[in-house]
C-alpha atoms as a PDB file:
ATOM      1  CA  UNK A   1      12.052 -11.495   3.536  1.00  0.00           C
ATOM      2  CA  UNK A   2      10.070  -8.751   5.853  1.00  0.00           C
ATOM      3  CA  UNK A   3      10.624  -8.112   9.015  1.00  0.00           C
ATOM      4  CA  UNK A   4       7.297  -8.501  10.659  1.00  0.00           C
ATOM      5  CA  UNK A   5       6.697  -6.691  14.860  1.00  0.00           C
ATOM      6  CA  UNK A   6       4.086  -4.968  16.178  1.00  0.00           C
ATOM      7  CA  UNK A   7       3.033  -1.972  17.316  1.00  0.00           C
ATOM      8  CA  UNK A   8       4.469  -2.295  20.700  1.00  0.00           C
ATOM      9  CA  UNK A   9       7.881  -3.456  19.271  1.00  0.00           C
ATOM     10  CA  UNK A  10       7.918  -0.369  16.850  1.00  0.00           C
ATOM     11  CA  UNK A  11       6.980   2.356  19.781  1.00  0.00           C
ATOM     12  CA  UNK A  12       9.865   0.392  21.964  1.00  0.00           C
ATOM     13  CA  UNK A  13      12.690  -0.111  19.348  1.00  0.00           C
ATOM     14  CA  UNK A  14      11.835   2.981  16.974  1.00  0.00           C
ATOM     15  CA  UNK A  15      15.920   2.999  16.270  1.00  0.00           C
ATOM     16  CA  UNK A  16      16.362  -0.340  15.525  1.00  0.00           C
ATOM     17  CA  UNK A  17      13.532   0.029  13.133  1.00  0.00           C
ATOM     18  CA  UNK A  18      15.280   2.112  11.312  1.00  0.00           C
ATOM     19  CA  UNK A  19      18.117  -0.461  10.927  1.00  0.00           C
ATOM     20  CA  UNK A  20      15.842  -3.575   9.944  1.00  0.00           C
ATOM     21  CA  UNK A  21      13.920  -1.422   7.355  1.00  0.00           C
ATOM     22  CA  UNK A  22      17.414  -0.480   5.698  1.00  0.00           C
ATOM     23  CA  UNK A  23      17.486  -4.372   4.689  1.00  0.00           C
ATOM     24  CA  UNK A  24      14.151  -4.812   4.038  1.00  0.00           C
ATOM     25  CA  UNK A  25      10.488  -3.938   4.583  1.00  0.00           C
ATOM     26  CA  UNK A  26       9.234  -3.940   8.364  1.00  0.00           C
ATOM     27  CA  UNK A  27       5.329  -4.875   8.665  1.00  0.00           C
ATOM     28  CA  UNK A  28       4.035  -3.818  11.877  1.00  0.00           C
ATOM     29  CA  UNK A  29       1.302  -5.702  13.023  1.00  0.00           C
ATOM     30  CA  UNK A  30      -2.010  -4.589  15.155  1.00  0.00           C
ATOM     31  CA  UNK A  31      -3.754  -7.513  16.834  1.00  0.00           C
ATOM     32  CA  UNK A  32      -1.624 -10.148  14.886  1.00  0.00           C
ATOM     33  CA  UNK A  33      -3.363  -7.698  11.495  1.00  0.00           C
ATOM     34  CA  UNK A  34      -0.826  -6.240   9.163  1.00  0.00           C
ATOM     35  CA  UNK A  35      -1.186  -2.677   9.850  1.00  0.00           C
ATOM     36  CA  UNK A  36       1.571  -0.959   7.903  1.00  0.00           C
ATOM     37  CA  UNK A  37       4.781  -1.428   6.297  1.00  0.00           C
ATOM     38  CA  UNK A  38       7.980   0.490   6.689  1.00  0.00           C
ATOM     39  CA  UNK A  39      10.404   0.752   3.440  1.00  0.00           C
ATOM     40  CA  UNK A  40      13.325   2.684   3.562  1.00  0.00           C
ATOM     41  CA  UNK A  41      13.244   5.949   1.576  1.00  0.00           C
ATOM     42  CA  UNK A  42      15.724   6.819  -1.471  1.00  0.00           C
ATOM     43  CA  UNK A  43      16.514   9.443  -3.838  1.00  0.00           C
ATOM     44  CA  UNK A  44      13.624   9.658  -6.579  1.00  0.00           C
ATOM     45  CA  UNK A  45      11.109   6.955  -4.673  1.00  0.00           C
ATOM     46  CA  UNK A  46       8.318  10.009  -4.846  1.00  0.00           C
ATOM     47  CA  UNK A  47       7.076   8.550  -7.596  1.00  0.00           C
ATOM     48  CA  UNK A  48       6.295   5.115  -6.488  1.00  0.00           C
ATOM     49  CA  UNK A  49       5.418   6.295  -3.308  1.00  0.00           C
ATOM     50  CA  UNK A  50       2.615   8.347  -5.406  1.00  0.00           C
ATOM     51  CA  UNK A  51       1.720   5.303  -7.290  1.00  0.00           C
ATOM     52  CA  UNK A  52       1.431   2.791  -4.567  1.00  0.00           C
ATOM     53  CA  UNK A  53      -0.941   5.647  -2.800  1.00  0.00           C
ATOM     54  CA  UNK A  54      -3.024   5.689  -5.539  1.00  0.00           C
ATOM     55  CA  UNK A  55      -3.145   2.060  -5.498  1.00  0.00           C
ATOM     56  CA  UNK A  56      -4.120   1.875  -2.075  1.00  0.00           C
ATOM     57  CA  UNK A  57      -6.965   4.605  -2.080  1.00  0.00           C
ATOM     58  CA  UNK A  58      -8.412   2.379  -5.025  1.00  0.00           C
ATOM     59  CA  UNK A  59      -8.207  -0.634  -3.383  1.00  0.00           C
ATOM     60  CA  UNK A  60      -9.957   1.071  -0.195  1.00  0.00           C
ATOM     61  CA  UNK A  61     -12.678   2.637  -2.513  1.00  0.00           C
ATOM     62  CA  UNK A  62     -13.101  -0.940  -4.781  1.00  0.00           C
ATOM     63  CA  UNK A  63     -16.482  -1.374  -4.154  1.00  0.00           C
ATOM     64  CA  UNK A  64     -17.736   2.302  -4.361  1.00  0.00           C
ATOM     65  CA  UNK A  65     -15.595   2.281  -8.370  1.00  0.00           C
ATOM     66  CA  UNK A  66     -16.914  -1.265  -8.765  1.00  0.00           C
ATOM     67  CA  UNK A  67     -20.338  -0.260  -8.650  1.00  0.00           C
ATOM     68  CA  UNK A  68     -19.482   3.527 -10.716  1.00  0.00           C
ATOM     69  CA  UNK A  69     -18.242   1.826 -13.550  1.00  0.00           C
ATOM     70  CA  UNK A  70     -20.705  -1.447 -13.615  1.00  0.00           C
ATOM     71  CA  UNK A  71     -23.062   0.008 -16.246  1.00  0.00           C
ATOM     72  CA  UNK A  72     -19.888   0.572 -18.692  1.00  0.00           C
ATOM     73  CA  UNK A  73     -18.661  -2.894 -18.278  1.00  0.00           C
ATOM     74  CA  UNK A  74     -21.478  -4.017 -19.035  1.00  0.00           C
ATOM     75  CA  UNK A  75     -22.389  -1.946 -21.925  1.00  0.00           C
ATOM     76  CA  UNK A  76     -19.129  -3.784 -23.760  1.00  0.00           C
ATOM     77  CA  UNK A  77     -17.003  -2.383 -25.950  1.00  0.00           C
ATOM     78  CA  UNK A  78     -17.317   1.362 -27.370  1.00  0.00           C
ATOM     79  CA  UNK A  79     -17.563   1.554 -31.016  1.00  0.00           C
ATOM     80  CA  UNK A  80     -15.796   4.806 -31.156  1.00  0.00           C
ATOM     81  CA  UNK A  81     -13.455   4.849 -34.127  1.00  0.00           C
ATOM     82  CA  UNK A  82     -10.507   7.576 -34.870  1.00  0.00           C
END
């Protein structure tokens, strides 16, 4: 289960952050808003870290892809054949 604080709480107890985030992810909270999350960091996580990135930039740019690839949805399936 996350631990959830906020902002405040992180700036105040930055060291005990570090603690709760060893046992699970911290969400820090803006204006009752999830803001961010805090996972701890291991040996080989680049990769999902990349991934995740990715995922987020998508998800923040939805609407601008949506609309980019609308015309191809809608065209259905290619007939290209190897």
């Amino acid at each position: 289960m996350p631990k959830i604080i906020t902002t405040t709480q992180l700036q105040q107890n930055i060291g005990q952050i570090d603690d709760y985030a060893q046992e699970g992810p911290v969400i820090v909270t803006n204006y009752g808003k999830a803001n961010l999350v805090i996972f701890p960091y291991f040996e080989g996580s680049d990769e999902a870290i990349e991934d995740y990135w990715e995922n987020y930039e998508m998800w923040q740019n939805r609407k601008v892809l949506e609309e980019r690839y609308k015309k191809s949805i809608e065209s259905g399936p290619s007939d290209l054949a190897f």
